[in-house]
C-alpha atoms as a PDB file:
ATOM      1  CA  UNK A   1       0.000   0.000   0.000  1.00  0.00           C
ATOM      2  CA  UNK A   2       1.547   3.749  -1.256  1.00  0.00           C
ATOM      3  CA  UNK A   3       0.648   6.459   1.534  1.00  0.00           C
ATOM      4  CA  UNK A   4       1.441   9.410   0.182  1.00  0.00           C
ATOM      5  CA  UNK A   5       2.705  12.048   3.407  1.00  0.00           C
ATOM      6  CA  UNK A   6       1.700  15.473   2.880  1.00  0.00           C
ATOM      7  CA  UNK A   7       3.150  17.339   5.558  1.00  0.00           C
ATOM      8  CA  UNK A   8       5.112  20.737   5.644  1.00  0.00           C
ATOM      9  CA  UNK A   9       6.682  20.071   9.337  1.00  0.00           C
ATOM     10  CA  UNK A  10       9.476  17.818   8.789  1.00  0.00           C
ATOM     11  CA  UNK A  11       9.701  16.285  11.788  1.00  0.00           C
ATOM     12  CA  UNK A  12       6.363  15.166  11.498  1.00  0.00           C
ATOM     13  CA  UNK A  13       6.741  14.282   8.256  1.00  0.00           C
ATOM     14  CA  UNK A  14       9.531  11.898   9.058  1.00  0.00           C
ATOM     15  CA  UNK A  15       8.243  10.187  11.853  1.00  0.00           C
ATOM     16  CA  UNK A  16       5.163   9.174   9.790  1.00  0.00           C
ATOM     17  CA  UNK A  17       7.394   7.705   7.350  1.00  0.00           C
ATOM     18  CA  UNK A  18       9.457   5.286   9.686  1.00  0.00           C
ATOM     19  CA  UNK A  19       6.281   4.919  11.427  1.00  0.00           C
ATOM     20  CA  UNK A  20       4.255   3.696   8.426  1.00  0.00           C
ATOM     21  CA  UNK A  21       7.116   1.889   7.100  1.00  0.00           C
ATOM     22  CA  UNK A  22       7.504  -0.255   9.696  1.00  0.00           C
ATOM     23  CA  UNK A  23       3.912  -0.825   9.354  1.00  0.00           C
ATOM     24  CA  UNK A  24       4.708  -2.697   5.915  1.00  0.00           C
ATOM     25  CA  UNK A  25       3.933   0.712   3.991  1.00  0.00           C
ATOM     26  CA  UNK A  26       5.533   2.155   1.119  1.00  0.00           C
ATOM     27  CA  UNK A  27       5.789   6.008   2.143  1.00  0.00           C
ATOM     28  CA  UNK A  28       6.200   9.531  -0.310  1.00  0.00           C
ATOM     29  CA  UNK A  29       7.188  12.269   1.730  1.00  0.00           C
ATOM     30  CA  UNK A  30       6.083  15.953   0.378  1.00  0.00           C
ATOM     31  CA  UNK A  31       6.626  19.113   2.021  1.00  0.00           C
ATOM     32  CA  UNK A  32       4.367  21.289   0.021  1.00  0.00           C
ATOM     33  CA  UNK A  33       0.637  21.410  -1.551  1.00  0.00           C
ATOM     34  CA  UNK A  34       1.699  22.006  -5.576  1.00  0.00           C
ATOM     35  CA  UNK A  35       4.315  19.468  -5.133  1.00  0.00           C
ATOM     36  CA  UNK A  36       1.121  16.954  -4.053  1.00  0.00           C
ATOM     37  CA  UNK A  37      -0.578  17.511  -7.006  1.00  0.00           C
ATOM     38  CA  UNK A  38       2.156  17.257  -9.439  1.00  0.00           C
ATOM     39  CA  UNK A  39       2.872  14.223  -7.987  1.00  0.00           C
ATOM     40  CA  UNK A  40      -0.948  12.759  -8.248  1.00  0.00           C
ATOM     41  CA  UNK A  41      -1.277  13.643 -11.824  1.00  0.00           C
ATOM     42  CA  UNK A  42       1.848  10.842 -12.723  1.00  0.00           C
ATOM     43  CA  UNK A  43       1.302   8.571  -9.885  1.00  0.00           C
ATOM     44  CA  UNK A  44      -1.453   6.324  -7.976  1.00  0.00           C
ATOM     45  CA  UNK A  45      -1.501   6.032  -4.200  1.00  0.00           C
ATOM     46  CA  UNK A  46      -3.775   4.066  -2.192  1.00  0.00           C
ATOM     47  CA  UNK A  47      -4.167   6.666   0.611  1.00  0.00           C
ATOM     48  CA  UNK A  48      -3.076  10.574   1.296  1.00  0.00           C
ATOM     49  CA  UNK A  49      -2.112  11.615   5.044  1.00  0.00           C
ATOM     50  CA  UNK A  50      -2.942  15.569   4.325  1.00  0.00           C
ATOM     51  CA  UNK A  51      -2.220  18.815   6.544  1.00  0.00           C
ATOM     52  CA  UNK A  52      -4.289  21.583   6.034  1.00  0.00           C
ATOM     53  CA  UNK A  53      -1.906  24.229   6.332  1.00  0.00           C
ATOM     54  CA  UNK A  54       0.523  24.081   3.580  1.00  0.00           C
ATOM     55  CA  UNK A  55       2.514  26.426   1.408  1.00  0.00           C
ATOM     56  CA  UNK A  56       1.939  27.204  -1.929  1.00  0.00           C
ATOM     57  CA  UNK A  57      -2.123  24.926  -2.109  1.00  0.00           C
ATOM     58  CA  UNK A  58      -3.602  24.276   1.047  1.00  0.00           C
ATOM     59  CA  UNK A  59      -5.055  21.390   2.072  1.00  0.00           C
ATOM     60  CA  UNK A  60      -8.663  22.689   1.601  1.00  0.00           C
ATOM     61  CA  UNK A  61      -7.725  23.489  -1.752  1.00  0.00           C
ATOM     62  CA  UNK A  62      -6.004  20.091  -2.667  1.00  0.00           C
ATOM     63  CA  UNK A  63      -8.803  17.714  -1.463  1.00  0.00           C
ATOM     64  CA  UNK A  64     -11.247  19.058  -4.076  1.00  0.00           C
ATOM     65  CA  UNK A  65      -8.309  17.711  -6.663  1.00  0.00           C
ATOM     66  CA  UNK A  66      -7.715  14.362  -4.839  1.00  0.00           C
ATOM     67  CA  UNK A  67     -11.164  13.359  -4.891  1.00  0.00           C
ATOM     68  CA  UNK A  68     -11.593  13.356  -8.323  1.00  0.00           C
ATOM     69  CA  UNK A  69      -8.987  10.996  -8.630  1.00  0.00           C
ATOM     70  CA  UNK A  70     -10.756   8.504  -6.160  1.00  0.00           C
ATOM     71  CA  UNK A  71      -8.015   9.167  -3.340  1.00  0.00           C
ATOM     72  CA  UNK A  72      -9.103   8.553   0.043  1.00  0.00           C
ATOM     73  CA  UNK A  73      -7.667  11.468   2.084  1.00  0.00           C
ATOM     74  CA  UNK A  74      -7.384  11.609   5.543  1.00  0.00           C
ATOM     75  CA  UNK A  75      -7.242  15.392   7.628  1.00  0.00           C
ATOM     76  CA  UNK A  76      -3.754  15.441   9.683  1.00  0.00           C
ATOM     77  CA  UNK A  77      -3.919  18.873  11.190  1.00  0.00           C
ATOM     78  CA  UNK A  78      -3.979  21.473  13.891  1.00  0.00           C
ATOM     79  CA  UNK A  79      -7.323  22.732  13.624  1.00  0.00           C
ATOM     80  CA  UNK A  80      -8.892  21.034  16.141  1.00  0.00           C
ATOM     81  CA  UNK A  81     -12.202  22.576  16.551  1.00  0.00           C
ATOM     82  CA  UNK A  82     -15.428  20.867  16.249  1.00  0.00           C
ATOM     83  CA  UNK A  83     -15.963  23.419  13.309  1.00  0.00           C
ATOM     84  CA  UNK A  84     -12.632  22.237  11.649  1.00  0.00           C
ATOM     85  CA  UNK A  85     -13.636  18.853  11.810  1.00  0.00           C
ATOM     86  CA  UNK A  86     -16.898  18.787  10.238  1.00  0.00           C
ATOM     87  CA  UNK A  87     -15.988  21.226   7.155  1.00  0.00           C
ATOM     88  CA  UNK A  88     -12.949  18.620   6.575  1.00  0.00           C
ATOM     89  CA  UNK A  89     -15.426  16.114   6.574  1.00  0.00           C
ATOM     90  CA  UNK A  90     -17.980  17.720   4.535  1.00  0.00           C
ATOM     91  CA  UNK A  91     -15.133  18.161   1.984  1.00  0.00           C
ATOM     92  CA  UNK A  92     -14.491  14.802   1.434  1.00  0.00           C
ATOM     93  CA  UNK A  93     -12.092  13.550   3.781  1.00  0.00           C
ATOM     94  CA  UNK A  94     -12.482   9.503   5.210  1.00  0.00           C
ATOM     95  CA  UNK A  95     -11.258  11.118   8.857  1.00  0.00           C
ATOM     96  CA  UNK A  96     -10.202  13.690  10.431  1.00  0.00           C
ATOM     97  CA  UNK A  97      -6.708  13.056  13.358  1.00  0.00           C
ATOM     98  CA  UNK A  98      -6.104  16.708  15.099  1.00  0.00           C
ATOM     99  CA  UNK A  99      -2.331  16.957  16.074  1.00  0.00           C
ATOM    100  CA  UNK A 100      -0.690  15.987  18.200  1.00  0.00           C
ATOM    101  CA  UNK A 101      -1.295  12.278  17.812  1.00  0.00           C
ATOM    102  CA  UNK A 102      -1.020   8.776  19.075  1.00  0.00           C
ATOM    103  CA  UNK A 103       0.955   6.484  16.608  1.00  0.00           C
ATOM    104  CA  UNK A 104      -1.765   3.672  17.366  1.00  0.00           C
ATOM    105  CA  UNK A 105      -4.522   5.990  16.727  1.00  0.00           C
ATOM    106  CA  UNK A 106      -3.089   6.928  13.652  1.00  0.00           C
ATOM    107  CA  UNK A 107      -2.143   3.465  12.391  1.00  0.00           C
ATOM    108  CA  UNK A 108      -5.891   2.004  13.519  1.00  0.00           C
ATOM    109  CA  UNK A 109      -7.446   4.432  11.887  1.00  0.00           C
ATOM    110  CA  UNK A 110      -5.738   4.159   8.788  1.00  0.00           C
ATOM    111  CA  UNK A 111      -6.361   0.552   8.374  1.00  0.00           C
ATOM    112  CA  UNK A 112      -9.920   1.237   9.003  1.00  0.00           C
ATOM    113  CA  UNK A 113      -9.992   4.083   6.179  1.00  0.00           C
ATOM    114  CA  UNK A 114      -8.401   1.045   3.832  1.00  0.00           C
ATOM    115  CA  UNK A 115     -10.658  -1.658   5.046  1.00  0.00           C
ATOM    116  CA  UNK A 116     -13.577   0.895   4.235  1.00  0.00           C
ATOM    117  CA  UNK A 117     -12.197   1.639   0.721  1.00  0.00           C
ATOM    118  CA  UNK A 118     -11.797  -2.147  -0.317  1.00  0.00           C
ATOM    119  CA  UNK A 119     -15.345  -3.849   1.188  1.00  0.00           C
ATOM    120  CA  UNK A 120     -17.313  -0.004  -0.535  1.00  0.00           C
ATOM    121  CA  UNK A 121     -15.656  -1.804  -3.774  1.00  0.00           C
ATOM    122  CA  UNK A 122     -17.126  -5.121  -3.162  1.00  0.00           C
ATOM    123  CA  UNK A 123     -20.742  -5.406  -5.614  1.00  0.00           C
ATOM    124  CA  UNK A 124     -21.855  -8.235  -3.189  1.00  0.00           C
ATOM    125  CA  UNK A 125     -21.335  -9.199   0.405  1.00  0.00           C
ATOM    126  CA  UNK A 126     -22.377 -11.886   1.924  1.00  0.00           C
ATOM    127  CA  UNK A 127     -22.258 -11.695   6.070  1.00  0.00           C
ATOM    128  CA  UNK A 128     -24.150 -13.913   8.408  1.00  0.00           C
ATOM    129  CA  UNK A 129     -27.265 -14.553   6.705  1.00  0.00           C
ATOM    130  CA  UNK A 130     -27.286 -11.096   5.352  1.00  0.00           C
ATOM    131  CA  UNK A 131     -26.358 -10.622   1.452  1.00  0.00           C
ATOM    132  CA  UNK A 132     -25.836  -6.917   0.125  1.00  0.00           C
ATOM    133  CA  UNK A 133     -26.279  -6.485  -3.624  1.00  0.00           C
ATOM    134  CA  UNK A 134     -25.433  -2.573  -3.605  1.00  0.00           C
ATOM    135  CA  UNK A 135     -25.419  -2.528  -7.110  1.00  0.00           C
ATOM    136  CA  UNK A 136     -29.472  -2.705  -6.711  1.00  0.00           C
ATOM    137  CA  UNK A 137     -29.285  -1.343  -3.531  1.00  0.00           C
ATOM    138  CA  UNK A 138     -30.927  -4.675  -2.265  1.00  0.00           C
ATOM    139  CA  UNK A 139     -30.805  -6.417   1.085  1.00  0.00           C
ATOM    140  CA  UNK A 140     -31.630 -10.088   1.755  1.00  0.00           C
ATOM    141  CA  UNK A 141     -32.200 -11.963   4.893  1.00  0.00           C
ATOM    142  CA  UNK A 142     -32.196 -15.749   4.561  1.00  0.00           C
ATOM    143  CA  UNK A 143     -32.855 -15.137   1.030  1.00  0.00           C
ATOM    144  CA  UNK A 144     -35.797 -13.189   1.615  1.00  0.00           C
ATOM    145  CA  UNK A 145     -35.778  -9.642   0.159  1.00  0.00           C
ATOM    146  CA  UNK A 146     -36.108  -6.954   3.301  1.00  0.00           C
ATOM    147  CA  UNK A 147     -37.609  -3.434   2.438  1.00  0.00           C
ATOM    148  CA  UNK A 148     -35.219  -0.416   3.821  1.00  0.00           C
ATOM    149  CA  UNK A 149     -35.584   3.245   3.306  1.00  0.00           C
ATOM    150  CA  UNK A 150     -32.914   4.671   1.966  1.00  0.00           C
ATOM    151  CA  UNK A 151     -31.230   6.344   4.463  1.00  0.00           C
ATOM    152  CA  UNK A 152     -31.609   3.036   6.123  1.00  0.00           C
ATOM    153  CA  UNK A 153     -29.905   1.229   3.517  1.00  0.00           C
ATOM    154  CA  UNK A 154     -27.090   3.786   3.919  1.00  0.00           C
ATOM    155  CA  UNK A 155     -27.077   3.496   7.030  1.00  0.00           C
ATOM    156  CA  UNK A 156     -26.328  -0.138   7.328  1.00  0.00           C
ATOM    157  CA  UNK A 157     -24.101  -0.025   4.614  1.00  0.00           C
ATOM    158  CA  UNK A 158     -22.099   2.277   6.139  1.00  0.00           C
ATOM    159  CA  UNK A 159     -22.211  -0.042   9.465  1.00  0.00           C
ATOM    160  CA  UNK A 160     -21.519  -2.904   7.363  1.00  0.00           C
ATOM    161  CA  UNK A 161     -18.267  -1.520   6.161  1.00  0.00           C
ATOM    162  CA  UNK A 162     -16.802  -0.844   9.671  1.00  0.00           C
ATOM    163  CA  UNK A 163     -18.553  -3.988  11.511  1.00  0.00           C
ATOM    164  CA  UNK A 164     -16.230  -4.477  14.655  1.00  0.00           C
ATOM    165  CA  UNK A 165     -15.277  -0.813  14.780  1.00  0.00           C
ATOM    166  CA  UNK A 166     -17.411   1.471  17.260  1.00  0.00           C
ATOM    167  CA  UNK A 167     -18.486   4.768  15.484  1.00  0.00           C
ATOM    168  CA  UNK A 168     -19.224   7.716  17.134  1.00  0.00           C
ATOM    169  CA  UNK A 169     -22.417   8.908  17.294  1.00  0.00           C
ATOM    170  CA  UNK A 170     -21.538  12.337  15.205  1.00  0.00           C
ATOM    171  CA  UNK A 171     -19.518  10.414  12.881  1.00  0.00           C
ATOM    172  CA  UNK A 172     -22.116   9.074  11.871  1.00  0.00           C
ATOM    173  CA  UNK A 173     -24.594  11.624  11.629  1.00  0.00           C
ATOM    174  CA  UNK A 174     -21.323  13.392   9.560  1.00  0.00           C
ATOM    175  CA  UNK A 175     -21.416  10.418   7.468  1.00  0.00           C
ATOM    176  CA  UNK A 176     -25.088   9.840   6.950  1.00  0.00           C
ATOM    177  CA  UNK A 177     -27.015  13.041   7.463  1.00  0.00           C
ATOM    178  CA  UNK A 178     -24.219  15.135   6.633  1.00  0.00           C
ATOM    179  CA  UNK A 179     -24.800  17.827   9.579  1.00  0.00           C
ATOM    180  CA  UNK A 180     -24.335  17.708  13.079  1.00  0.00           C
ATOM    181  CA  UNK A 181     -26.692  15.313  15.827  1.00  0.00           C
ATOM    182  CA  UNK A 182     -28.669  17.987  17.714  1.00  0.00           C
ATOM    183  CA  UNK A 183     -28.651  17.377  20.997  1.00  0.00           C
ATOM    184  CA  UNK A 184     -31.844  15.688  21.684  1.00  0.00           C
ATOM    185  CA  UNK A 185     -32.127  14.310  18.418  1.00  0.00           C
ATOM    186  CA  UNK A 186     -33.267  10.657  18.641  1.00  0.00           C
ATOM    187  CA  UNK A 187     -33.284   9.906  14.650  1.00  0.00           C
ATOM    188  CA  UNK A 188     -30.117   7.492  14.560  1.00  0.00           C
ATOM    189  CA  UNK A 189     -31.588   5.656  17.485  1.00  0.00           C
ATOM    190  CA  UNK A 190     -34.856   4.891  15.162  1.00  0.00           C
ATOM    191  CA  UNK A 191     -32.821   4.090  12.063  1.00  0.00           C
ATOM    192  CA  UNK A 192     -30.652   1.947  14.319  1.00  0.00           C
ATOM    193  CA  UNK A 193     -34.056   0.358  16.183  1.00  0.00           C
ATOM    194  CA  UNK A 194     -35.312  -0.454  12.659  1.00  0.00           C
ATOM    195  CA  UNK A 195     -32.307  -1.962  11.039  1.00  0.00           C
ATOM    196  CA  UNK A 196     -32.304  -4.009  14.243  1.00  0.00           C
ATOM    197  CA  UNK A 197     -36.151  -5.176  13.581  1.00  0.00           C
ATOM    198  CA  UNK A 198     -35.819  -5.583  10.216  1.00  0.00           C
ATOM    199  CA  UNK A 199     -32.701  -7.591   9.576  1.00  0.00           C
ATOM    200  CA  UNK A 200     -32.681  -9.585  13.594  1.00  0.00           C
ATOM    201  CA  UNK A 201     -29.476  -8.189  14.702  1.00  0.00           C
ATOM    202  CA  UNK A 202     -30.747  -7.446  18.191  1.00  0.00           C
ATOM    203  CA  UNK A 203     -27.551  -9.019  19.417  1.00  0.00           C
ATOM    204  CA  UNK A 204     -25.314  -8.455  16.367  1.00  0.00           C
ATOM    205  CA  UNK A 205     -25.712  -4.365  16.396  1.00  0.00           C
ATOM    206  CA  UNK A 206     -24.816  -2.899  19.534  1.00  0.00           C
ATOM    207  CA  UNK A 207     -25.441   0.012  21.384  1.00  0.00           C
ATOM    208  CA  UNK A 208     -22.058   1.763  22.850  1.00  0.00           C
ATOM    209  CA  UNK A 209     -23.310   4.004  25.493  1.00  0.00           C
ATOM    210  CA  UNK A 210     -22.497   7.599  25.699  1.00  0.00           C
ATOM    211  CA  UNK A 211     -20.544   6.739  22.225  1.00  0.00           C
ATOM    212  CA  UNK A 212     -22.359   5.505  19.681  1.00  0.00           C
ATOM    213  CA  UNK A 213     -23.123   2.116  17.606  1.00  0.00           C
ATOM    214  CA  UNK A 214     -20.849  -1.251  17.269  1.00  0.00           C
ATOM    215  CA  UNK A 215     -21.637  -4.041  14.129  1.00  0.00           C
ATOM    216  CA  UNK A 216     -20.027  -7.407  15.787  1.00  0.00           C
ATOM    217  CA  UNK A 217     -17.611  -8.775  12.585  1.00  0.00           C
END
């Protein structure tokens, strides 16, 4: 796997690239934004580790351009304000990791951005006695078509892809709903109740409390 490191601070930038490497990743160090992009347009990397303050094209700037090419990016920054955090998102990023940083936090969630990027490619899964045919946006239990909204369908989707990871509630609302949870807001906890009815995961889907929502692998 090619993480590309884009990352003004050197000392940052070269601990991630021991770090990852010892991981089992192949690493590109790059110090600047226009650098980045040069280097997109004649290479393919399977993940970019971006700062948002960078010289020459910021980071805001540079996601627009990284999406198109189907680049997972993930936020590696600073700005660490609940306002930073959900315009990163909004822009396209997989996650958002606010300096400084645990090296374990960074590596999990990493994997996790991968993991998500491979199983969103799968057409079919197949999981307990659940099948997924996303391509029709279908959902079968024992064989037996179920009928989801869909935002539900979204919804478990999106579980589906990080089953044995617990998401935050407001990642998720991020993810789904695309806006912050207000604070009395119950509408994840009927999507979740529903899913649960629908598809008999009483025991499979869990609820995390005071966090948010845990698919057993």
């Amino acid at each position: 796997m090619d993480v590309l490191i884009v990352e003004d601070n050197q000392a940052i930038n070269n601990l991630l690239v021991k770090s990852l490497a010892k991981k089992g990743y192949r690493t590109i160090p790059i110090f600047d934004g226009k650098s980045a992009a040069d280097y997109i347009e004649n290479h393919e990397v399977d993940l970019i580790l971006l700062d948002i303050m960078l010289p020459e094209i910021s980071g805001d700037e540079l996601i627009d351009y990284f999406v198109e090419f189907d680049i997972p990016v993930i936020f590696l920054t600073a700005k660490n304000t609940l306002h930073d955090k959900v315009r990163g998102l909004k822009l396209g990023a997989e996650d958002y990791i606010t300096k400084p940083f645990e090296l374990e936090e960074l590596f999990a969630r990493v994997e996790t951005v991968l993991r998500r990027r491979k199983k969103s490619s799968v057409s079919e899964i197949n999981w307990h006695n659940i099948r997924i045919e996303d391509e029709k946006r279908s959902v079968f239990f024992n064989n037996e078509l179920i009928a989801l909204t869909p935002k539900e369908y979204q919804l478990f989707i999106y579980l589906v892809q990080n089953r044995g990871i617990i998401l935050e509630r407001e990642t998720i609302y991020q993810r789904i709903w695309e806006s912050p949870s207000e604070p009395d807001s119950r509408t994840l906890d009927l999507h979740i109740q529903r899913i649960r009815k629908k598809l008999h995961l009483e025991n499979e889907l869990r609820t995390i409390y005071g966090v948010g929502y845990l698919l057993e692998e």
